[in-house]
Protein backbone atom coordinates (compact mmCIF):
# COMPACT_ATOMS: atom_id res chain seq x y z
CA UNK A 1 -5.71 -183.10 25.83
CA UNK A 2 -6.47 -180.25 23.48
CA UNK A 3 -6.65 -180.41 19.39
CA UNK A 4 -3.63 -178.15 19.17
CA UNK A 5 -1.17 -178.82 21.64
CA UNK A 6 -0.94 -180.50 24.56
CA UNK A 7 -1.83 -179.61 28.71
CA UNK A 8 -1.28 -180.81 31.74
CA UNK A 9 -1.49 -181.08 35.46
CA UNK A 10 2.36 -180.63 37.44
CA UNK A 11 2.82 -180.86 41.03
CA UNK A 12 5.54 -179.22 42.37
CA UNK A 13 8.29 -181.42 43.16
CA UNK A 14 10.28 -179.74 45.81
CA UNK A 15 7.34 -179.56 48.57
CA UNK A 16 8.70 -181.76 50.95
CA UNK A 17 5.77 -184.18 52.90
CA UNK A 18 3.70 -182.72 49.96
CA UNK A 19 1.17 -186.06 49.15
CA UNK A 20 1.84 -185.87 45.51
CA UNK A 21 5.76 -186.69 46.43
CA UNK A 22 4.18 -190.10 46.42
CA UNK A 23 4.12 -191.83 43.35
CA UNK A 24 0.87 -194.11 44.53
CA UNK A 25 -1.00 -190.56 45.09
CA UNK A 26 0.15 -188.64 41.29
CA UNK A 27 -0.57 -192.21 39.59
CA UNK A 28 -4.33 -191.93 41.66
CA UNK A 29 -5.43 -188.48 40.31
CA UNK A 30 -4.27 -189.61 36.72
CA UNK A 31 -6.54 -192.28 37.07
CA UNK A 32 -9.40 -190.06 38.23
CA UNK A 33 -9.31 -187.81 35.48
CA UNK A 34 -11.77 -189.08 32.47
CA UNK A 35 -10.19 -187.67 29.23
CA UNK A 36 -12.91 -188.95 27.10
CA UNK A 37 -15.16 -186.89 28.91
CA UNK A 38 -13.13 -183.50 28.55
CA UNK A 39 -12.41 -184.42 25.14
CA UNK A 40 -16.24 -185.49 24.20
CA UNK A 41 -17.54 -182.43 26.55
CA UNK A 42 -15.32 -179.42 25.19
CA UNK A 43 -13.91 -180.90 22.08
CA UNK A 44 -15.97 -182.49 20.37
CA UNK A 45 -13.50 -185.49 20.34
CA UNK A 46 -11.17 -184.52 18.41
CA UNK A 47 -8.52 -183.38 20.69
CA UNK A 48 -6.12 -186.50 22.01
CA UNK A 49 -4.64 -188.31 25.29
CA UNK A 50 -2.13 -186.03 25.86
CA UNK A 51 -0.11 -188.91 27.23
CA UNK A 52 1.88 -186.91 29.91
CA UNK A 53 4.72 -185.25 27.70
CA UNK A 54 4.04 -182.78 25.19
CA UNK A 55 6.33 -183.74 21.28
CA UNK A 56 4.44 -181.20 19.38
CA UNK A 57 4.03 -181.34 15.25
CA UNK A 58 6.63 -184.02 15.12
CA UNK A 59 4.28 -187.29 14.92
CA UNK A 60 7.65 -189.54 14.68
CA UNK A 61 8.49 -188.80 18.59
CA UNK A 62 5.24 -189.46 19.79
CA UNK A 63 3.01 -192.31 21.27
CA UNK A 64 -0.12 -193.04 19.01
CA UNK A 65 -3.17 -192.90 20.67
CA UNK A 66 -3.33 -196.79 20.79
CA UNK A 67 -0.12 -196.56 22.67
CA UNK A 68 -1.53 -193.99 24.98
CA UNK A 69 -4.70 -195.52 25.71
CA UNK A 70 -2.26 -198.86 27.13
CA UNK A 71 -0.70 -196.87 30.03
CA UNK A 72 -2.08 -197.81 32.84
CA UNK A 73 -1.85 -194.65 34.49
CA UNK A 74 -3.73 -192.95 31.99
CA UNK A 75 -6.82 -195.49 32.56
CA UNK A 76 -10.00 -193.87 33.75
CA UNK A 77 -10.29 -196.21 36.95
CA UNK A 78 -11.63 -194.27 39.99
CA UNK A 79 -11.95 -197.28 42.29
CA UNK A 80 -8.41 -198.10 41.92
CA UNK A 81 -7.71 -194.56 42.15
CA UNK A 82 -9.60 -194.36 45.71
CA UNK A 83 -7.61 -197.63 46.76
CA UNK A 84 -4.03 -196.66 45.65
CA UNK A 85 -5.09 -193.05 47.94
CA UNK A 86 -6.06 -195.16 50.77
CA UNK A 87 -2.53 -197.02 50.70
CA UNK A 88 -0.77 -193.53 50.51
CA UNK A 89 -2.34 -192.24 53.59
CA UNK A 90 -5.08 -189.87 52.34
CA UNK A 91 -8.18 -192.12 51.80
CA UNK A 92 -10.49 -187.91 52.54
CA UNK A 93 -8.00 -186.76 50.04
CA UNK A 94 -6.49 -182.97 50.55
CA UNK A 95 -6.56 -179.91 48.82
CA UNK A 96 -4.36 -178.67 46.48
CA UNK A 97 -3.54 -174.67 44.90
CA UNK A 98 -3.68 -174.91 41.42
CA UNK A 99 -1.60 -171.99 39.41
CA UNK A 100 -3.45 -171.43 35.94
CA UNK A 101 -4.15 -168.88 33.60
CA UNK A 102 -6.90 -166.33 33.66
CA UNK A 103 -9.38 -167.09 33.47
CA UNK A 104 -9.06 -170.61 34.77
CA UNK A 105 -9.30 -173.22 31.49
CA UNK A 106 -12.22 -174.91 31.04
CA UNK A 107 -10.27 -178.83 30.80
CA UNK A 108 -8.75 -177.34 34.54
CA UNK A 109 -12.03 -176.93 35.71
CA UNK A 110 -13.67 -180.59 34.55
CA UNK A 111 -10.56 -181.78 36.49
CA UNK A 112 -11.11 -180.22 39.46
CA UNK A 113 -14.69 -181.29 39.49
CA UNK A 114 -13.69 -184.81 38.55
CA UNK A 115 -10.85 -184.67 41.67
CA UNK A 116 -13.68 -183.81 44.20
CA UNK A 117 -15.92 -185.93 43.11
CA UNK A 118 -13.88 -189.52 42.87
CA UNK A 119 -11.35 -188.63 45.67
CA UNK A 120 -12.52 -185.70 48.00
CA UNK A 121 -9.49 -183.54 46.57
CA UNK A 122 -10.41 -180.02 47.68
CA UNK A 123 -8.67 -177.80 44.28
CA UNK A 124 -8.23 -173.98 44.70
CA UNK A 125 -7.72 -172.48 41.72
CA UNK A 126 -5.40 -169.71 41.54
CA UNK A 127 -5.60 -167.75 38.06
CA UNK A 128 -2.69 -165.18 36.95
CA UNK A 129 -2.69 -162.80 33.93
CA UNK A 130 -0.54 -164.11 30.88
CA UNK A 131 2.62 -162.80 31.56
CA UNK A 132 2.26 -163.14 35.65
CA UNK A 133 1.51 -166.69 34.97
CA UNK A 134 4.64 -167.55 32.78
CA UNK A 135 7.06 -165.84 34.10
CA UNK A 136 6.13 -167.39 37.50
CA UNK A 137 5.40 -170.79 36.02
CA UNK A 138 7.93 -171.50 34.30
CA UNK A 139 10.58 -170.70 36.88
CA UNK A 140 8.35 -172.91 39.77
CA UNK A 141 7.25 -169.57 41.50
CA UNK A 142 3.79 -171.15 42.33
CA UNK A 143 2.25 -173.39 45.39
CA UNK A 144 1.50 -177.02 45.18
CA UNK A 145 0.78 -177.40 41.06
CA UNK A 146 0.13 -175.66 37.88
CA UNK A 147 -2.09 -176.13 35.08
CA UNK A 148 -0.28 -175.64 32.05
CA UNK A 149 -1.57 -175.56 28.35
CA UNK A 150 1.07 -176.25 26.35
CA UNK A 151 1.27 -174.92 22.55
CA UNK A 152 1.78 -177.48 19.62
CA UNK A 153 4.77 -176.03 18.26
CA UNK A 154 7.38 -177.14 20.42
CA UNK A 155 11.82 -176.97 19.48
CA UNK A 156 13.02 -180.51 18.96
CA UNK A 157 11.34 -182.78 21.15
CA UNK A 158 14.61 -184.48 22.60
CA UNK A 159 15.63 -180.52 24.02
CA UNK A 160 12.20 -180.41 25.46
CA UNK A 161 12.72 -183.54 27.08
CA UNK A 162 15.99 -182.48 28.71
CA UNK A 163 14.22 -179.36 29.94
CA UNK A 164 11.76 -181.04 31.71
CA UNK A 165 12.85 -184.55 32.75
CA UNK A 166 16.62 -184.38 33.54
CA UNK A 167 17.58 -184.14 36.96
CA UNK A 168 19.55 -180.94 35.84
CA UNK A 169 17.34 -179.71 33.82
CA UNK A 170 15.62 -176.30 34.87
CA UNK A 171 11.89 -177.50 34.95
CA UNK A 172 10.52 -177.92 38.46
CA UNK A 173 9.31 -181.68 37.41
CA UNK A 174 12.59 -182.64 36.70
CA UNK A 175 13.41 -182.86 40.78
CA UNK A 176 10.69 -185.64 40.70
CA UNK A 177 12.76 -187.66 38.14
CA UNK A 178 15.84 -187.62 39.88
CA UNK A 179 17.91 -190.69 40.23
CA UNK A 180 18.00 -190.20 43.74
CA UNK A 181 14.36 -190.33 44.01
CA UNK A 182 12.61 -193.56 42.04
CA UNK A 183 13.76 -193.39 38.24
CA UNK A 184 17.23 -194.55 37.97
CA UNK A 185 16.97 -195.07 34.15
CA UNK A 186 15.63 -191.57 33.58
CA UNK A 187 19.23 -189.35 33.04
CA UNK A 188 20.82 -191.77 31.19
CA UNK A 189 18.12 -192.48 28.38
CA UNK A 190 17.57 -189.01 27.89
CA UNK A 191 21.68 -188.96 27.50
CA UNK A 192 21.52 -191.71 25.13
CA UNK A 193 18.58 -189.67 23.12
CA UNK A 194 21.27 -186.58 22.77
CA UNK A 195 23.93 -188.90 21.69
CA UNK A 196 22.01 -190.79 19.27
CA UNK A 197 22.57 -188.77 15.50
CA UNK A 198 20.33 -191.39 13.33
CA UNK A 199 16.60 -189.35 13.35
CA UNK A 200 14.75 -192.13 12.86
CA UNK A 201 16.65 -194.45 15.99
CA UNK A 202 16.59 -191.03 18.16
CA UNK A 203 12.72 -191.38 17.70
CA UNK A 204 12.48 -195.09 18.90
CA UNK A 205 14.10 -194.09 22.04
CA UNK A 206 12.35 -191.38 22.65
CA UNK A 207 8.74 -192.91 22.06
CA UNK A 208 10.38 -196.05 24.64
CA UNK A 209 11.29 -193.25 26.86
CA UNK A 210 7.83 -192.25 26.98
């Protein structure tokens, strides 16, 4: 949600019993975040809906914002958000460790404030020095979640989303998308991405895959 580049929010996938192992509770604090706000607030709206996945100076393999502002879990809704944490089992919400850089980023901060205030989700923020925080990060060397601001100059989007989404690949999200867990369709898209040679059909996929 930043002008150049894209950030994020990850919870760590391998925390078994962890709340945000359930899809109802990730798809509730997605909804309680209101991007316009950061965006108006710190930007001066002219950042963008980050949309999740980060593709980078290559406009082809992305969502356009009118795409972005259609998924449903990107929707500012905070009484659905408080319902879908009621179903899940945490209708006081928890608290969470957030890994970020130091200091904390401002967009981190509106979140947190925005995650107390719509569903009683107690965030500790845990900075780390640059190269602390990446070469912990990146690996999944942190508790709970990190806050990641992610740089607009990504490799080719299609390796990125390997990286990140495969159930091989060596991103910590990736456990979440296993087959095994809840997105059957997930390894063999991205397979079908590497496989595909034509530039312009390999960016269809990947903006379906998103």
């Amino acid at each position: 949600n930043i002008p150049k580049g894209n950030s994020g929010l990850a919870y760590k996938a391998d925390e078994s019993g962890a709340p945000w192992i359930d899809m109802r509770v990730r798809v509730a604090t997605s909804k309680a975040i209101d991007r316009d706000t950061i965006l108006a607030g710190l930007h001066g709206n002219e950042g963008y809906w980050g949309g999740g996945m980060a593709c980078g100076f290559t406009p082809s393999y992305c969502l356009t914002q009118e795409e972005k502002r259609k998924i449903y879990n990107l929707q500012y809704d905070p009484e659905v958000s408080k319902r879908l944490m009621k179903e899940a089992g945490y209708p006081s919400g928890f608290k969470v460790t957030v890994a970020t850089g130091n200091p904390a980023p401002a967009e981190m901060l509106m979140v947190s404030q925005m995650l107390k205030e719509n569903l009683n989700i107690q965030v500790e923020l845990a900075p780390k020095e640059g190269a602390h925080f990446i070469g912990n990060g990146y690996p999944g060397n942190y508790k709970n979640a990190i806050y990641f601001g992610l740089g607009g100059g990504n490799f080719q989007w299609f390796h990125y989303l390997q990286f990140e989404y495969h159930s091989k690949g060596k991103w910590p999200s990736a456990k979440m998308n296993t087959p095994v867990v809840q997105f059957p369709k997930v390894d063999p898209m991205i397979e079908d991405i590497f496989a595909t040679f034509d530039p312009k059909e390999q960016a269809r996929k990947t903006r379906e895959f998103q």
